[in-house]
Protein backbone atom coordinates (compact mmCIF):
# COMPACT_ATOMS: atom_id res chain seq x y z
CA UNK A 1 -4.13 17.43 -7.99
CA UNK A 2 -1.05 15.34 -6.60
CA UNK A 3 -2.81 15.17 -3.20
CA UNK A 4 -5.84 13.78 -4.78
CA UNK A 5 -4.01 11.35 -7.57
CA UNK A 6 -1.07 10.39 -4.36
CA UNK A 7 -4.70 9.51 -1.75
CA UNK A 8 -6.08 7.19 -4.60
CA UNK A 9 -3.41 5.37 -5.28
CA UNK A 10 -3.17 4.85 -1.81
CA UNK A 11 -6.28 3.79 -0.87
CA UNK A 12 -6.59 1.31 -4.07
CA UNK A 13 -3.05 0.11 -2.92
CA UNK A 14 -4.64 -0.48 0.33
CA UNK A 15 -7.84 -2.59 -0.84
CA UNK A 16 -6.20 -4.43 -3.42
CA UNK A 17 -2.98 -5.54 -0.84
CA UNK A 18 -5.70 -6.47 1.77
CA UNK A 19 -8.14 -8.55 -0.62
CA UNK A 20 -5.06 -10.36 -2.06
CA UNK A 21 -3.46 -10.87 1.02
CA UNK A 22 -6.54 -12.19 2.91
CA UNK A 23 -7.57 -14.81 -0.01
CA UNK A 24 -3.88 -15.84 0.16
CA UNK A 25 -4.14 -16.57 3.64
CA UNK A 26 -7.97 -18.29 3.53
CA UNK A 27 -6.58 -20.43 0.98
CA UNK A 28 -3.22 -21.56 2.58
CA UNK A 29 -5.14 -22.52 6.00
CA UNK A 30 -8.16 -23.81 4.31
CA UNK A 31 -5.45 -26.26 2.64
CA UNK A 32 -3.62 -26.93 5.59
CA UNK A 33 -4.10 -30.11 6.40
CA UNK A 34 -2.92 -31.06 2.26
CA UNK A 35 -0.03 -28.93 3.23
CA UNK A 36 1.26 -31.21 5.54
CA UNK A 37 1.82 -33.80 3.17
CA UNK A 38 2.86 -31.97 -0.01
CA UNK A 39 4.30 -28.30 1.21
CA UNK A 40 4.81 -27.21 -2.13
CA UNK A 41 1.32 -26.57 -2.15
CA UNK A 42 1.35 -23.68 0.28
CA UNK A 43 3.59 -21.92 -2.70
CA UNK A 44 0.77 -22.14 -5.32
CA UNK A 45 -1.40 -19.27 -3.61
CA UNK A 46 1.12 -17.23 -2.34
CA UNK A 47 2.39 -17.10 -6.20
CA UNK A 48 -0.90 -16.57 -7.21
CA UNK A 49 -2.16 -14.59 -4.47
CA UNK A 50 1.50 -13.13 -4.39
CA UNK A 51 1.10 -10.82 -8.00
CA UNK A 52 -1.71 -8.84 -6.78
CA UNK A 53 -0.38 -8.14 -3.62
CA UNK A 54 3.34 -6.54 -4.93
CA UNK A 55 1.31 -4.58 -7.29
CA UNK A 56 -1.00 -3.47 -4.86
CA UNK A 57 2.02 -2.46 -2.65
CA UNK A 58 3.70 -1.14 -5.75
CA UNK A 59 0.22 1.44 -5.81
CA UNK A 60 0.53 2.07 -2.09
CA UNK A 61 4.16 3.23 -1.97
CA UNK A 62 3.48 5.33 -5.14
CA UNK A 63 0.63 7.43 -3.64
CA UNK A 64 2.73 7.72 -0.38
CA UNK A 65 5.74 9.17 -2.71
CA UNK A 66 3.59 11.64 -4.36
CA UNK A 67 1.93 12.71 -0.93
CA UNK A 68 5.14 13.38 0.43
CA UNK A 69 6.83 15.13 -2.72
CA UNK A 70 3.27 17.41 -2.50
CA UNK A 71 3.97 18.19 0.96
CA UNK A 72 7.70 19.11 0.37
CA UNK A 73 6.68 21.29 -2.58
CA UNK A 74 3.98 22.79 -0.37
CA UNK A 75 6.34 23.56 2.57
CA UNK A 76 8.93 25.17 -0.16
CA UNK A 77 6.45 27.44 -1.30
CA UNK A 78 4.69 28.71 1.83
CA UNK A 79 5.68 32.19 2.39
CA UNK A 80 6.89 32.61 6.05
CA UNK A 81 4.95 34.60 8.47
CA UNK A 82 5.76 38.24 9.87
CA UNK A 83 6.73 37.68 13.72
CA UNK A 84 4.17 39.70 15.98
CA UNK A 85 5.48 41.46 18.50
CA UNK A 86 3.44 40.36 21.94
CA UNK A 87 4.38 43.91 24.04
């Protein structure tokens, strides 16, 4: 259940830091040009666009952690194998 829960949260961490991240950027070099007058504009969407993103991240190193603690639990548990003798 971790695995699945941990590979959501990833992949919604994922789509939501890309999608924010990408409008961010759109918007900063579609306003360019007004940015080279007034440069406090460029920190309007990266405030806006900004949120999304650190939650999205927020999602994405969440899922990683539980993948990893799954893994750890899984390699704690796993009984070890007999050695076969090749002779």
């Amino acid at each position: 259940m971790k695995q699945l829960f941990g590979g959501l949260l990833l992949g919604v961490g994922i789509l939501i830091m890309t999608c924010s991240g990408l409008c961010s950027l759109v918007v900063v070099f579609m306003g360019f040009g007004d940015a080279m007058r007034d440069p406090s504009i460029i920190m309007l969407p990266l405030l806006v666009g900004g949120i999304p993103f650190a939650i999205g991240f927020g999602l994405f190193w969440g899922g990683r952690a539980l993948l990893r603690q799954d893994a750890r639990e899984r390699s704690a548990h796993r009984v070890p194998e007999p050695p076969v003798d090749g002779a």
